[in-house]
PDB file of N, CA and C in Angstrom:
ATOM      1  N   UNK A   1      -9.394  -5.163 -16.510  1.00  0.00           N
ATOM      2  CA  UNK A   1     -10.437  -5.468 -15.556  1.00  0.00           C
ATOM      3  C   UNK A   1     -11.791  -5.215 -16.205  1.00  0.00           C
ATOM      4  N   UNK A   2     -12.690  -6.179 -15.790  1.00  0.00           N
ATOM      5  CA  UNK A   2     -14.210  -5.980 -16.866  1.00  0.00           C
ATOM      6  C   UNK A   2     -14.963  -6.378 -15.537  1.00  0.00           C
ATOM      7  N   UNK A   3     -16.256  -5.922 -15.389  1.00  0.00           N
ATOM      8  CA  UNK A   3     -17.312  -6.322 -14.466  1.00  0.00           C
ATOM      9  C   UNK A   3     -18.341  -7.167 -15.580  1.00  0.00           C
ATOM     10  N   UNK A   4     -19.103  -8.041 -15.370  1.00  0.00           N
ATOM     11  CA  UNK A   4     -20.578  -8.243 -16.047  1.00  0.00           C
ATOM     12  C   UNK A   4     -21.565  -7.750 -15.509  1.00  0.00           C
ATOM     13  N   UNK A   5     -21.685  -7.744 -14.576  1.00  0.00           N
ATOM     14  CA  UNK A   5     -22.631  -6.666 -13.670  1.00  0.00           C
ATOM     15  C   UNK A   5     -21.740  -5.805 -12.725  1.00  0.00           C
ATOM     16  N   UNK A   6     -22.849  -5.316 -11.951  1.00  0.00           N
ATOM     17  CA  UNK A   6     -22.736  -4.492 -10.924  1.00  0.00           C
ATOM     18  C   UNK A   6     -22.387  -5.008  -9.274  1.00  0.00           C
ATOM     19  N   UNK A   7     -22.962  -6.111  -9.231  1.00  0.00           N
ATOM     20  CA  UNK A   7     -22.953  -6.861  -8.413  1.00  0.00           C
ATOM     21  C   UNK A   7     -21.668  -8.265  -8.375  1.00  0.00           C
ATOM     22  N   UNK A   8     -21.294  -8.231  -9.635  1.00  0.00           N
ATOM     23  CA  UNK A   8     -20.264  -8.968 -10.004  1.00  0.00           C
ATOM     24  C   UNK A   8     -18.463  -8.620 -10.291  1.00  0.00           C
ATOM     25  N   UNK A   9     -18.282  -7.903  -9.735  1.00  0.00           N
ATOM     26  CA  UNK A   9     -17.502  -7.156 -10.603  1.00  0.00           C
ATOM     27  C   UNK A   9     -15.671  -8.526 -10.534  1.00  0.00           C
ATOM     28  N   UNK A  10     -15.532  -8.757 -11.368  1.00  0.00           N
ATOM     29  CA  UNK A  10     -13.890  -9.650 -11.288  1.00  0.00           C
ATOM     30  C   UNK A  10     -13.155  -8.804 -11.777  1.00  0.00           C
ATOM     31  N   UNK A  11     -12.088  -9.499 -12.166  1.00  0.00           N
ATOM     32  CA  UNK A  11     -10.807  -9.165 -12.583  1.00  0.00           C
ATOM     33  C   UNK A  11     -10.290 -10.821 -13.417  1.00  0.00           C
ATOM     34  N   UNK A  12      -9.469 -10.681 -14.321  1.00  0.00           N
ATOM     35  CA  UNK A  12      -8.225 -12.016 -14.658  1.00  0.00           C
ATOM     36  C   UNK A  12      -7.446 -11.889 -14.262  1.00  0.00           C
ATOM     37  N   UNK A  13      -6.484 -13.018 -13.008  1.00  0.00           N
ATOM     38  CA  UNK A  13      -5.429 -13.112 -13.499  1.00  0.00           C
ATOM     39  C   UNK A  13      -4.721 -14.309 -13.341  1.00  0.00           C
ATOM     40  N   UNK A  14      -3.795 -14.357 -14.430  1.00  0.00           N
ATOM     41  CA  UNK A  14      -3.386 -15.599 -15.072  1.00  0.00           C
ATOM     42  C   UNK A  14      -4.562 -16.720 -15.618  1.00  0.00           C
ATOM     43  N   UNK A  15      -5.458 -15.580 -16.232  1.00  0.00           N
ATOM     44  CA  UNK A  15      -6.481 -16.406 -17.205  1.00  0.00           C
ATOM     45  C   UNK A  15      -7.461 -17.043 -16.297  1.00  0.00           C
ATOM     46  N   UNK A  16      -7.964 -16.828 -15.076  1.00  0.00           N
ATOM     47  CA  UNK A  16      -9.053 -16.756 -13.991  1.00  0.00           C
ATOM     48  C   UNK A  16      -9.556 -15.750 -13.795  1.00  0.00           C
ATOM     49  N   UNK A  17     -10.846 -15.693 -13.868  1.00  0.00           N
ATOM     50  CA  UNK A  17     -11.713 -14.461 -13.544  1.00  0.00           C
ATOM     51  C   UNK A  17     -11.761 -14.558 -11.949  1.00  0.00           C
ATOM     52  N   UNK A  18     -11.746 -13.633 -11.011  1.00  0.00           N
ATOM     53  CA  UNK A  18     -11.403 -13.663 -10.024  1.00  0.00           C
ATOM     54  C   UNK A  18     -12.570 -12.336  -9.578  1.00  0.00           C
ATOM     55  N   UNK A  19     -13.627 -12.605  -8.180  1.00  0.00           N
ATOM     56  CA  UNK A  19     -14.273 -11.249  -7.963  1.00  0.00           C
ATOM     57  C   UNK A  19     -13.822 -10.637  -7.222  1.00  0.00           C
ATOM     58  N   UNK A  20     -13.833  -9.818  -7.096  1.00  0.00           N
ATOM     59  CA  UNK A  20     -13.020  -8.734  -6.151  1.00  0.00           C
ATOM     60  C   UNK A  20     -13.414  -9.017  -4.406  1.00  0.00           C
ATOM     61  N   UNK A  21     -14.675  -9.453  -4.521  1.00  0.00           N
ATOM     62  CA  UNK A  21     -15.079  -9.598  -3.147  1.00  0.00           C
ATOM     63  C   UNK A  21     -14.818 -10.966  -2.681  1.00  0.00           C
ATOM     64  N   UNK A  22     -14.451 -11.904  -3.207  1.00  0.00           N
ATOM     65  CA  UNK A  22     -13.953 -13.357  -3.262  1.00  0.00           C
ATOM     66  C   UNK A  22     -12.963 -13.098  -2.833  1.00  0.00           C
ATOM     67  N   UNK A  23     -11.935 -12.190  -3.818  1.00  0.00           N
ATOM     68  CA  UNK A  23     -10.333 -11.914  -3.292  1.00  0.00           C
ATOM     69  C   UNK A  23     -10.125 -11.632  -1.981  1.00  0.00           C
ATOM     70  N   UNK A  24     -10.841  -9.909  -1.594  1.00  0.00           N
ATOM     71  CA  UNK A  24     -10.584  -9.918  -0.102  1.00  0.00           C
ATOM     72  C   UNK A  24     -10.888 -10.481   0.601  1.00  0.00           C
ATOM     73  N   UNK A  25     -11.665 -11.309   0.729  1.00  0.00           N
ATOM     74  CA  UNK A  25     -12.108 -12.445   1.416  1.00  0.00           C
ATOM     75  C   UNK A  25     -11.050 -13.223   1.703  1.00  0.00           C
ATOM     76  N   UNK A  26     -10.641 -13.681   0.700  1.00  0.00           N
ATOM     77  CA  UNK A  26      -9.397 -14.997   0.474  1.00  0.00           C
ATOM     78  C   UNK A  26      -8.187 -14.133   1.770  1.00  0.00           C
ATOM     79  N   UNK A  27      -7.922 -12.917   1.357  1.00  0.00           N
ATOM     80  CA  UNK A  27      -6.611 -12.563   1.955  1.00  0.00           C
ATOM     81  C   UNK A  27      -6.890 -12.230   3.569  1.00  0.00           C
ATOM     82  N   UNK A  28      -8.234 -11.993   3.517  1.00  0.00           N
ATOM     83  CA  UNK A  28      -8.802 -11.730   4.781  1.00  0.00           C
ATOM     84  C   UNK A  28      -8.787 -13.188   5.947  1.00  0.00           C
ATOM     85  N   UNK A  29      -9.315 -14.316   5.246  1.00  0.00           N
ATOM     86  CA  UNK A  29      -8.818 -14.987   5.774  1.00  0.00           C
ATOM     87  C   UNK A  29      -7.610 -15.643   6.000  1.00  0.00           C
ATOM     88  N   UNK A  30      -6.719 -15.846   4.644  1.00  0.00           N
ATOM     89  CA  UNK A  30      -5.619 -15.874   4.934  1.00  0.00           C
ATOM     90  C   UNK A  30      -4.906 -15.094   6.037  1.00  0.00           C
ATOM     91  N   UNK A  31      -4.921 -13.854   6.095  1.00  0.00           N
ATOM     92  CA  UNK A  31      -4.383 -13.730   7.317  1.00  0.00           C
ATOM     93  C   UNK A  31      -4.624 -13.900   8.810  1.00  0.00           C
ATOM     94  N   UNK A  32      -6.030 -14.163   8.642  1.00  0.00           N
ATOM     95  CA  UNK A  32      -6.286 -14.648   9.783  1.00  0.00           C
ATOM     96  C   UNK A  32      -5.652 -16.244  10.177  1.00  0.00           C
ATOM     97  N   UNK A  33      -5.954 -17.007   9.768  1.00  0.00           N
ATOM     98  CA  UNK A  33      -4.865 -18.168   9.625  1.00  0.00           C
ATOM     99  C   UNK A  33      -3.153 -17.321  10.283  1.00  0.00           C
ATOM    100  N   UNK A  34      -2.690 -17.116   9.380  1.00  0.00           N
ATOM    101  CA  UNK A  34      -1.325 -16.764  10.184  1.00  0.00           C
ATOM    102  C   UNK A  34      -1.100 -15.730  11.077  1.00  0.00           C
ATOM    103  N   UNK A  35      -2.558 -14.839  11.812  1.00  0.00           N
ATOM    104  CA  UNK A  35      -2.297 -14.387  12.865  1.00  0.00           C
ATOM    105  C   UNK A  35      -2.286 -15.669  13.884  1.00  0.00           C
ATOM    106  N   UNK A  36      -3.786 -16.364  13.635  1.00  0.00           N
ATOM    107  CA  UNK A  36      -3.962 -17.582  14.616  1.00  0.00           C
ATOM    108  C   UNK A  36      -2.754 -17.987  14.886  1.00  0.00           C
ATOM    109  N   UNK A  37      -1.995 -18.820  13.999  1.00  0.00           N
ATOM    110  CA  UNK A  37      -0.811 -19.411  13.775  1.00  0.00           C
ATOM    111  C   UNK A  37       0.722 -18.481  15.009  1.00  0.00           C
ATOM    112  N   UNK A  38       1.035 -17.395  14.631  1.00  0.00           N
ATOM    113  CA  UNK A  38       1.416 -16.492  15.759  1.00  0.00           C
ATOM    114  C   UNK A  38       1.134 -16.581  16.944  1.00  0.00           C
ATOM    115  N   UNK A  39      -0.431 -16.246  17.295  1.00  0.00           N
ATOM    116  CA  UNK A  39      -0.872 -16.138  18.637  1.00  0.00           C
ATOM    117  C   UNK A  39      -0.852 -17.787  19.053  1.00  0.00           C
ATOM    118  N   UNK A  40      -0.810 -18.762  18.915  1.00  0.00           N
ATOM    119  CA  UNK A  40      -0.548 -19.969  19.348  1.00  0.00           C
ATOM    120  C   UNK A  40       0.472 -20.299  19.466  1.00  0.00           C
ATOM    121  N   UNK A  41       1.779 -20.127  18.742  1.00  0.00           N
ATOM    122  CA  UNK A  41       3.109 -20.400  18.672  1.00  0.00           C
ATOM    123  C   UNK A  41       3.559 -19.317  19.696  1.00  0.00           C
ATOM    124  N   UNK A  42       3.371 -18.712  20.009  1.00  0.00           N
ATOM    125  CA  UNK A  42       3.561 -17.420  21.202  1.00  0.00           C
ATOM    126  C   UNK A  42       2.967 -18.097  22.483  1.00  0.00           C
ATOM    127  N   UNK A  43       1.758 -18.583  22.901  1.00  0.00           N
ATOM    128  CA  UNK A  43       1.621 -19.079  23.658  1.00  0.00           C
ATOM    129  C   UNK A  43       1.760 -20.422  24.000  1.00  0.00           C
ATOM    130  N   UNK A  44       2.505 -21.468  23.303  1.00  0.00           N
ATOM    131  CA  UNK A  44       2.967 -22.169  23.632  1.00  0.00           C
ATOM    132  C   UNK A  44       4.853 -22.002  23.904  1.00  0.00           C
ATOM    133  N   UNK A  45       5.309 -20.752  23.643  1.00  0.00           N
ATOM    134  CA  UNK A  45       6.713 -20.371  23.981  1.00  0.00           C
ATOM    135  C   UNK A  45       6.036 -19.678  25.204  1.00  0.00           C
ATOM    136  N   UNK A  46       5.153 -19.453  26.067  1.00  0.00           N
ATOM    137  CA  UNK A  46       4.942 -19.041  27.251  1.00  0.00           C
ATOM    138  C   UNK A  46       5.198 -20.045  28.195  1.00  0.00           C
ATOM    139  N   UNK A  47       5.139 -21.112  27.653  1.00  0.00           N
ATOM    140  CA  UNK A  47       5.172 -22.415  28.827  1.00  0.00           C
ATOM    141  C   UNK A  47       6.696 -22.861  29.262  1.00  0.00           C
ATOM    142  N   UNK A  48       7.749 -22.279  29.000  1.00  0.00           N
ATOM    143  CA  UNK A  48       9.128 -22.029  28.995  1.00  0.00           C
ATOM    144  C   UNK A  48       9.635 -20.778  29.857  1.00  0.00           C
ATOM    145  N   UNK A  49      10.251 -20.692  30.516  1.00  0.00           N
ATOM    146  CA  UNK A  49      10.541 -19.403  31.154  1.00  0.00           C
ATOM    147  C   UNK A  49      11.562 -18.800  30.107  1.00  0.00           C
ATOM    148  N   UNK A  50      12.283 -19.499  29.674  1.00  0.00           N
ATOM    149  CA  UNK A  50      13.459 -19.576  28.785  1.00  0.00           C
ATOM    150  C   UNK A  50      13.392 -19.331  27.207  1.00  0.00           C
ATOM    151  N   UNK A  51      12.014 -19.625  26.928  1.00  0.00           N
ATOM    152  CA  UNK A  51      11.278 -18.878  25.515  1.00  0.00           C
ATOM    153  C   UNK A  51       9.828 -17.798  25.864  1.00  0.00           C
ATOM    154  N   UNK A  52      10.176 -17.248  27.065  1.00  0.00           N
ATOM    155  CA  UNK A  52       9.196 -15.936  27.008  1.00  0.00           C
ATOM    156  C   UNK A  52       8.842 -14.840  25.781  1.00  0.00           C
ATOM    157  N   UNK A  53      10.386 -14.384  26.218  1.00  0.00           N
ATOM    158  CA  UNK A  53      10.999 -13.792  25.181  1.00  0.00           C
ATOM    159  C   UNK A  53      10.480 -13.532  24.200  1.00  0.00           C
ATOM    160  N   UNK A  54      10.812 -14.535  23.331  1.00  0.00           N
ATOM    161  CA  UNK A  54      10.184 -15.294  22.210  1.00  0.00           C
ATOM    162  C   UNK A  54       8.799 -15.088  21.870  1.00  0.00           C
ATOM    163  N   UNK A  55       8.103 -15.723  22.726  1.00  0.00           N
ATOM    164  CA  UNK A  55       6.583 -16.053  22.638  1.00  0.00           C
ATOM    165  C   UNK A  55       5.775 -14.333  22.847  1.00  0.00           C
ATOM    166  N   UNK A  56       6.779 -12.930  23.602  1.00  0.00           N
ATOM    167  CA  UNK A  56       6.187 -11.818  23.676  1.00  0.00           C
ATOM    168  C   UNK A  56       6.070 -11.140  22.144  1.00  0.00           C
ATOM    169  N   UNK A  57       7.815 -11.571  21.517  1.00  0.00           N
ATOM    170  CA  UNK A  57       7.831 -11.086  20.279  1.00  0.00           C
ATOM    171  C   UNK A  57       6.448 -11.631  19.380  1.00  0.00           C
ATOM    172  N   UNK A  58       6.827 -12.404  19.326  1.00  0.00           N
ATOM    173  CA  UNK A  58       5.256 -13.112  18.471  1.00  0.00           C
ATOM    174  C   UNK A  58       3.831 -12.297  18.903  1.00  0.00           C
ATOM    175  N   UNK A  59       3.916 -11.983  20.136  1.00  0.00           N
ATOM    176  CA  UNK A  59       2.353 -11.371  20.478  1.00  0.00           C
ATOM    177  C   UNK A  59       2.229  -9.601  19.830  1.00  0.00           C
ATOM    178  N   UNK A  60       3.340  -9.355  20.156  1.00  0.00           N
ATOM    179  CA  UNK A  60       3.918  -7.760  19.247  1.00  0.00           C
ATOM    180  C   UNK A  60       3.565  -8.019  17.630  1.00  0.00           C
ATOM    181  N   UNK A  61       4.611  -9.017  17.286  1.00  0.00           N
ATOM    182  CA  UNK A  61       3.846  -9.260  15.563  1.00  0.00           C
ATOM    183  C   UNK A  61       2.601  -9.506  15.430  1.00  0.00           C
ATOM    184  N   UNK A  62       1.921 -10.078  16.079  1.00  0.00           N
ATOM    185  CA  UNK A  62       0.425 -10.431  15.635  1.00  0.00           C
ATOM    186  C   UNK A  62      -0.392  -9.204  16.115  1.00  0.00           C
ATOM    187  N   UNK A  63      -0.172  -8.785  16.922  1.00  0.00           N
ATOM    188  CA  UNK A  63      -0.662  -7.342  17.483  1.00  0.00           C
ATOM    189  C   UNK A  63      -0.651  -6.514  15.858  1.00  0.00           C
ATOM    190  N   UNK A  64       0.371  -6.410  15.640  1.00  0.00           N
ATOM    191  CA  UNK A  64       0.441  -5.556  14.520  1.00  0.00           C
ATOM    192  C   UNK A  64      -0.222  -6.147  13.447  1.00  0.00           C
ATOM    193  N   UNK A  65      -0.564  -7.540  13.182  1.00  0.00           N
ATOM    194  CA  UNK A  65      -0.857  -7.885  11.946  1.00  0.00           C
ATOM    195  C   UNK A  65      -2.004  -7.754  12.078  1.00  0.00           C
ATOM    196  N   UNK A  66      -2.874  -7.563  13.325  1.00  0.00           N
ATOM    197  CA  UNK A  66      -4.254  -7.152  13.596  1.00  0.00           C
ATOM    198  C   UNK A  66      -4.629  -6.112  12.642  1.00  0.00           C
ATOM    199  N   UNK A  67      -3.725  -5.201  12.177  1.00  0.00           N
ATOM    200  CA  UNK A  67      -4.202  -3.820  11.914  1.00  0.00           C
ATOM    201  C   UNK A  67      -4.374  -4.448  10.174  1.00  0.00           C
ATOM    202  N   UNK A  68      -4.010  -5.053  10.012  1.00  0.00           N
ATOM    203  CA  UNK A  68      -4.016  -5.709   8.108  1.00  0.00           C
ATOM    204  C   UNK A  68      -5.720  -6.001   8.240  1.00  0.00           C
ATOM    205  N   UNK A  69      -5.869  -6.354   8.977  1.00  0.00           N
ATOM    206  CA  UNK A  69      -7.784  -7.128   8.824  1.00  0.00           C
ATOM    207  C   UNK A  69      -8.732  -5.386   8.278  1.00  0.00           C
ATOM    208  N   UNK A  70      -8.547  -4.580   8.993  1.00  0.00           N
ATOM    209  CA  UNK A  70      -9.536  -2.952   8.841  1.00  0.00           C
ATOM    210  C   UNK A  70      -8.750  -2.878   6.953  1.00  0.00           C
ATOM    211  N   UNK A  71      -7.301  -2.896   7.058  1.00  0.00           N
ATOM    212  CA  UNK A  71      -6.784  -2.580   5.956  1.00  0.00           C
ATOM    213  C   UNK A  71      -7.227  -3.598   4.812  1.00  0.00           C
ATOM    214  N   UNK A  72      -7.445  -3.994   5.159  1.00  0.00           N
ATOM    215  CA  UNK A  72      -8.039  -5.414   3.505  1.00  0.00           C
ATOM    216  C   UNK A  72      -9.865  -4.532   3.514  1.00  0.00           C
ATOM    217  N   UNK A  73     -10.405  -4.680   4.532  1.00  0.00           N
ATOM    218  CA  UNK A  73     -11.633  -4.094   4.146  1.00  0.00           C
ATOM    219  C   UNK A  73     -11.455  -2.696   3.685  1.00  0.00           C
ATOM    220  N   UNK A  74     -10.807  -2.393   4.079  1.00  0.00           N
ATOM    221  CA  UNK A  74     -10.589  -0.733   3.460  1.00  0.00           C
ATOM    222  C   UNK A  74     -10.635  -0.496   1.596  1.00  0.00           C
ATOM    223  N   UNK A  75      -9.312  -1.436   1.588  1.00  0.00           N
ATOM    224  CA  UNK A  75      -8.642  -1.961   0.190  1.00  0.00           C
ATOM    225  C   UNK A  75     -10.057  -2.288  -0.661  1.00  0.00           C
ATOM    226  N   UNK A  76     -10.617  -3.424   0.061  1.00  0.00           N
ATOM    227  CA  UNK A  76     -11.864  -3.927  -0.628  1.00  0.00           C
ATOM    228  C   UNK A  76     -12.914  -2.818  -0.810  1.00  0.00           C
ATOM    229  N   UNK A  77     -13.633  -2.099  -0.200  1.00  0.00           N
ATOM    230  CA  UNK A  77     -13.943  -0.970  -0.570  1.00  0.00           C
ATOM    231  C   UNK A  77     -13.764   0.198  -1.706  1.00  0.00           C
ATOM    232  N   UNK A  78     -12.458   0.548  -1.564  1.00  0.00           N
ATOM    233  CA  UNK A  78     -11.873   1.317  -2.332  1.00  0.00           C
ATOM    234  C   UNK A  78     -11.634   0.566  -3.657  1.00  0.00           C
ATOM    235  N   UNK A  79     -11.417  -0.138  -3.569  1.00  0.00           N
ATOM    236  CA  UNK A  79     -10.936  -1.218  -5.148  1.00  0.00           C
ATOM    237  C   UNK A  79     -12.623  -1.246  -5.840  1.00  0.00           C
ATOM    238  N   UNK A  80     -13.167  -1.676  -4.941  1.00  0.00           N
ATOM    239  CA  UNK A  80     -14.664  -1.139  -5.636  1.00  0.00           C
ATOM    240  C   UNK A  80     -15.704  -0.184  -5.959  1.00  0.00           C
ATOM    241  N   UNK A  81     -15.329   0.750  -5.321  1.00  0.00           N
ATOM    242  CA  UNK A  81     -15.727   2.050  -5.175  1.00  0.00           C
ATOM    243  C   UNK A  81     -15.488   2.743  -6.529  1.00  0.00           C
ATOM    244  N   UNK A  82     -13.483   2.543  -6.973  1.00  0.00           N
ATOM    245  CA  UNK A  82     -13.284   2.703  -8.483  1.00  0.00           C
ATOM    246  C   UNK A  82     -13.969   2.203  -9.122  1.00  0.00           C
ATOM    247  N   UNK A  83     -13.905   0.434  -8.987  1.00  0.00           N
ATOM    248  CA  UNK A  83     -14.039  -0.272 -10.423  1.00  0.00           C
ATOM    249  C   UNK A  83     -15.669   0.758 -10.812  1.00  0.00           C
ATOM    250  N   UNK A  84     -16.719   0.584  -9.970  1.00  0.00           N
ATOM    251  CA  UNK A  84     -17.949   1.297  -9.911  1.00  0.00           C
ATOM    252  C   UNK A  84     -18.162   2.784 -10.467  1.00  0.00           C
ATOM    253  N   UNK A  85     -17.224   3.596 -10.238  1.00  0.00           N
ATOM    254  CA  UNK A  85     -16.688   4.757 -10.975  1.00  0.00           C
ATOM    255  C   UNK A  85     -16.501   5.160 -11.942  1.00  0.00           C
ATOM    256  N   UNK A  86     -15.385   3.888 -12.501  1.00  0.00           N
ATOM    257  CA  UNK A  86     -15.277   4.255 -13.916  1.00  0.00           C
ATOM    258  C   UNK A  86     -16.291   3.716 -14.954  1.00  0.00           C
ATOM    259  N   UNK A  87     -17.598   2.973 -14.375  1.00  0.00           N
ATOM    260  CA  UNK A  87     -18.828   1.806 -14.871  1.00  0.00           C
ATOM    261  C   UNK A  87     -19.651   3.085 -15.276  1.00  0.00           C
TER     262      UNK A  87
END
């Protein structure tokens, strides 16, 4: 891992320089995408009496995947906090 600045700091991998704050970003939204994805597929199994069920489980998983969004900023923080550390 190499920074050029301070304000820049990447990483390679697989021969792409990649910034750290780009990354969490990326995963940050990525998961937002497949919470969305959950909470819609859940409420369209609400319109079924017969896939309630179903559509509650999904609201339980996305419930939980809520808690990944604080945890990526956390991650992002801390991942920079080092790289900055050892600079």
């Amino acid at each position: 891992m190499h920074t050029k600045n301070k304000n820049e700091l990447e990483f390679t991998v697989f021969n792409i320089d990649v910034k750290v704050v780009t990354f969490y970003k990326f995963l940050y939204q990525i998961n937002d995408i497949i919470l969305a994805m959950i909470f819609i597929t859940g409420s369209f199994l609400f319109f079924n009496e017969s896939t309630t069920f179903a559509g509650t489980v999904l609201f339980v998983i996305g419930s939980f995947q809520m808690l990944i969004r604080p945890l990526i900023a956390i991650s992002r923080d801390i991942h920079i906090s080092k790289i900055r550390k050892e600079n």
